[in-house]
Protein backbone atom coordinates (compact mmCIF):
# COMPACT_ATOMS: atom_id res chain seq x y z
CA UNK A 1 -24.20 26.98 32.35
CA UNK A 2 -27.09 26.42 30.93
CA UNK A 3 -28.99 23.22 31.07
CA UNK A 4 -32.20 21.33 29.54
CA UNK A 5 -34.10 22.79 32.47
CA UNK A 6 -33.80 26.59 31.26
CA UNK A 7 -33.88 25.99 27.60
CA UNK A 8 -37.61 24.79 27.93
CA UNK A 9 -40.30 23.51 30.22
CA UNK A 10 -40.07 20.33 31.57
CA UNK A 11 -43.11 19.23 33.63
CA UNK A 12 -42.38 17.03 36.27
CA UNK A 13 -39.69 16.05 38.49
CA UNK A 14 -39.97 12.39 36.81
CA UNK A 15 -39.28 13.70 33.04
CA UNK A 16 -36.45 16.13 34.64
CA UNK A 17 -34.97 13.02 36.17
CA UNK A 18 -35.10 11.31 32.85
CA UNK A 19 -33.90 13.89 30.76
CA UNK A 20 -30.80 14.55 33.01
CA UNK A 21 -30.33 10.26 32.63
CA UNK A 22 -30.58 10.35 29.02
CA UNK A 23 -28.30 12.54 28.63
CA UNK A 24 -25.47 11.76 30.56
CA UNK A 25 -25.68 8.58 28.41
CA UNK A 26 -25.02 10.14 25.70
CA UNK A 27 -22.23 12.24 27.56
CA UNK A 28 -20.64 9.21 28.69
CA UNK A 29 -20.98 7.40 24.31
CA UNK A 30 -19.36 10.30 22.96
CA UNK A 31 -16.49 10.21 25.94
CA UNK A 32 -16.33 6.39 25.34
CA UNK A 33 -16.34 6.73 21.62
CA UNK A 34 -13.40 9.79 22.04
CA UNK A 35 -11.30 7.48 23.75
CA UNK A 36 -11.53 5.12 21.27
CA UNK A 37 -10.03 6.92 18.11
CA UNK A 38 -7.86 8.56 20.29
CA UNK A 39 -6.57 5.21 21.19
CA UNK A 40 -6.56 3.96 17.82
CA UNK A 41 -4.62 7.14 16.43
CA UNK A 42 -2.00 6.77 19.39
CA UNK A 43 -1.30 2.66 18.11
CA UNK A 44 -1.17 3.13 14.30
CA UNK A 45 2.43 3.12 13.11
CA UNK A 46 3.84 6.59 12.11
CA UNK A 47 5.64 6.82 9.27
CA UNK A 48 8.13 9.49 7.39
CA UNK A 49 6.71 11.24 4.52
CA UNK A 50 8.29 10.41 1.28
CA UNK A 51 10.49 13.27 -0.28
CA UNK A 52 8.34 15.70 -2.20
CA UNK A 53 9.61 14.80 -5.38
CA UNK A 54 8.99 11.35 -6.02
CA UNK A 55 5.45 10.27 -4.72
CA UNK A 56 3.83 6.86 -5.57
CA UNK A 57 -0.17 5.94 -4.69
CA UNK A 58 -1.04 2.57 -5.12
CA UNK A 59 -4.69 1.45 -4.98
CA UNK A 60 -6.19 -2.15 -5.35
CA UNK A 61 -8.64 -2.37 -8.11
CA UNK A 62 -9.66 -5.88 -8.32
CA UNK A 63 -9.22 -8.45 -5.88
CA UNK A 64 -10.26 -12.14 -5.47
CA UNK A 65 -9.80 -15.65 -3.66
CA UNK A 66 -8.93 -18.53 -5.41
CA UNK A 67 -8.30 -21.85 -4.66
CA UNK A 68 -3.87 -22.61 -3.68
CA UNK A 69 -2.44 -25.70 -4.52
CA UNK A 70 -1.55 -26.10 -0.64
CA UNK A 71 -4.53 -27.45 1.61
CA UNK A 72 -5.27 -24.90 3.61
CA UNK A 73 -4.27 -21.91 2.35
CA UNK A 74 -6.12 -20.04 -0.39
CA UNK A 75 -4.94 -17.48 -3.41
CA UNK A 76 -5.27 -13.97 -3.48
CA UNK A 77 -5.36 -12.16 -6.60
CA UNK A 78 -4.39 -8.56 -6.72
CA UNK A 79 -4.97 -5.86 -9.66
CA UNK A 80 -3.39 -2.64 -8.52
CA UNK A 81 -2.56 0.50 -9.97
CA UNK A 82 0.31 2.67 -9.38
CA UNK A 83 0.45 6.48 -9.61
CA UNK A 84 3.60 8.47 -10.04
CA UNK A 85 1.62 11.81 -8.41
CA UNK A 86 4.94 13.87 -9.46
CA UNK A 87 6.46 15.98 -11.50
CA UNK A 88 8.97 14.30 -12.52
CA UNK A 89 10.26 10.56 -13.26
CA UNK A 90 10.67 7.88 -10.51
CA UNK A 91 12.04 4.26 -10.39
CA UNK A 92 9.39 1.89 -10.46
CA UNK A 93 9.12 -0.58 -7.40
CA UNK A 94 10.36 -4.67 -7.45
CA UNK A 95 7.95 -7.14 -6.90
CA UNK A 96 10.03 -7.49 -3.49
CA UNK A 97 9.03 -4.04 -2.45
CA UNK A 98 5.44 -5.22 -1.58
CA UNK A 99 3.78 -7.97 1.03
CA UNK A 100 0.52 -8.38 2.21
CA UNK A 101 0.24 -8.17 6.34
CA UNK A 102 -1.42 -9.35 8.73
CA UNK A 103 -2.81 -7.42 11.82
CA UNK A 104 -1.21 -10.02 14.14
CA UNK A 105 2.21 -9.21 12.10
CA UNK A 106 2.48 -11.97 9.88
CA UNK A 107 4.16 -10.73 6.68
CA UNK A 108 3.84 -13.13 2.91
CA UNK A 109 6.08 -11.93 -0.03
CA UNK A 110 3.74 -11.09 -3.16
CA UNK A 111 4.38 -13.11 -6.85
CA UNK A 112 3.98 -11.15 -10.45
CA UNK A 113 0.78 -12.33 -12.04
CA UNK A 114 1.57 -13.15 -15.56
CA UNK A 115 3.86 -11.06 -16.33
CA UNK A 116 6.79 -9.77 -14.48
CA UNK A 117 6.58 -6.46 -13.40
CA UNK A 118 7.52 -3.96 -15.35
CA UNK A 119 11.17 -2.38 -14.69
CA UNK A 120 10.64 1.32 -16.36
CA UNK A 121 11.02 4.62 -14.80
CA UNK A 122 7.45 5.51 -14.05
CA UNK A 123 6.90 9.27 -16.08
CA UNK A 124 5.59 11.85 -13.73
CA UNK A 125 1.70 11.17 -13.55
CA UNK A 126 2.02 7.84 -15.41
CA UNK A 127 -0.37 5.11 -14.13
CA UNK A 128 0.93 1.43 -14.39
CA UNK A 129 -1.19 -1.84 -13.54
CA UNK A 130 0.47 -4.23 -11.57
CA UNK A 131 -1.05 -7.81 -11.15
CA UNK A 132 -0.03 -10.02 -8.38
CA UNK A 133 -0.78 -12.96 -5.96
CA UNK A 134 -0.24 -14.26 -2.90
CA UNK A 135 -0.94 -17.68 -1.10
CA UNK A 136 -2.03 -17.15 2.45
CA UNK A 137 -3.07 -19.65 5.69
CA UNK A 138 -7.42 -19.72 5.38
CA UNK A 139 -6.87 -17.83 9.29
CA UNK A 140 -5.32 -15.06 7.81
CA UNK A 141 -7.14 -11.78 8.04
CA UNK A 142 -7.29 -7.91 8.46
CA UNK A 143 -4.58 -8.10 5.69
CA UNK A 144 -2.99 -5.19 4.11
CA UNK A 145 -0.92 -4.79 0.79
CA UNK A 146 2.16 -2.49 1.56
CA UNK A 147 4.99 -1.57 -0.86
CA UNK A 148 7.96 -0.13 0.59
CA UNK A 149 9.77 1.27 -2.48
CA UNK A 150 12.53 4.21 -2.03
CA UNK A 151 11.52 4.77 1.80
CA UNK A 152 7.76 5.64 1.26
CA UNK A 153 5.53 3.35 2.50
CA UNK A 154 1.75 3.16 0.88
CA UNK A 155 -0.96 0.43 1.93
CA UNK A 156 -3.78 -0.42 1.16
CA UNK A 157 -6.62 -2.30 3.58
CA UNK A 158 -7.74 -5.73 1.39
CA UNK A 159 -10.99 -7.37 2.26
CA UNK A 160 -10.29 -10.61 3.56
């Protein structure tokens, strides 16, 4: 093996000592660190990939808090986007295929914004806004919009 020692000169027993300190530090960060993702990769949920042919992305463009007409919770406005990333048509999701999450596993149903949402097949690569809201407790946080439409599940962090 070769160490610090042979890859260049290292005057003094003091520096050596130093050297070898340093970088078992660093050793033990990047072990710490390791375990950590590896940890974190282990806990998150696994879920089944949807069938090739119908394939849905969903991202959040706009999002902001608002005032609710219950004390002490507040409004969250959602702009999203939907993707149909296939080839061909797919049915396009309810508003009762999405909810907004909690990290402590508290799930609140979303409302339409507006407008209801629309009900027409989504044409392959066709990208459809979506606005919604939700009221949620002032506590609530690490929050996630998920749809679950047709067995695939997309989400999508939200800052909170």
């Amino acid at each position: 093996m070769v160490g610090a020692g042979t890859l260049f000169s290292i005057r003094g027993a003091r520096a050596r000592q130093m050297l070898l300190a340093f970088s078992f530090a660093i050793t033990a960060a990047l072990g710490a660190l390791a375990a950590t993702l590896f940890a974190q990769a282990a806990s998150s949920p696994q879920v089944a990939a949807p069938p090739a042919s119908t394939h849905a992305a969903l991202y959040v463009q706009i999002q902001s808090w608002h005032a609710a007409p219950r004390p002490g919770d507040r409004r969250l406005y959602l702009q999203t986007v939907l993707v149909n990333g296939s080839r061909d048509t797919a049915p396009a999701p309810a508003v009762q295929d999405f909810t907004v999450r909690a990290a402590n596993g508290r799930v609140w149903s979303v409302s339409p914004a507006g407008s209801p949402f629309p009900t027409a097949e989504l044409q392959a690569g066709e990208q459809r806004g979506l606005n919604m809201f939700v009221d949620l407790p002032v506590s609530a946080s690490q929050l996630r919009l998920v749809m679950l439409h047709r067995g695939q599940v997309e989400s999508v962090s939200l800052v909170s």
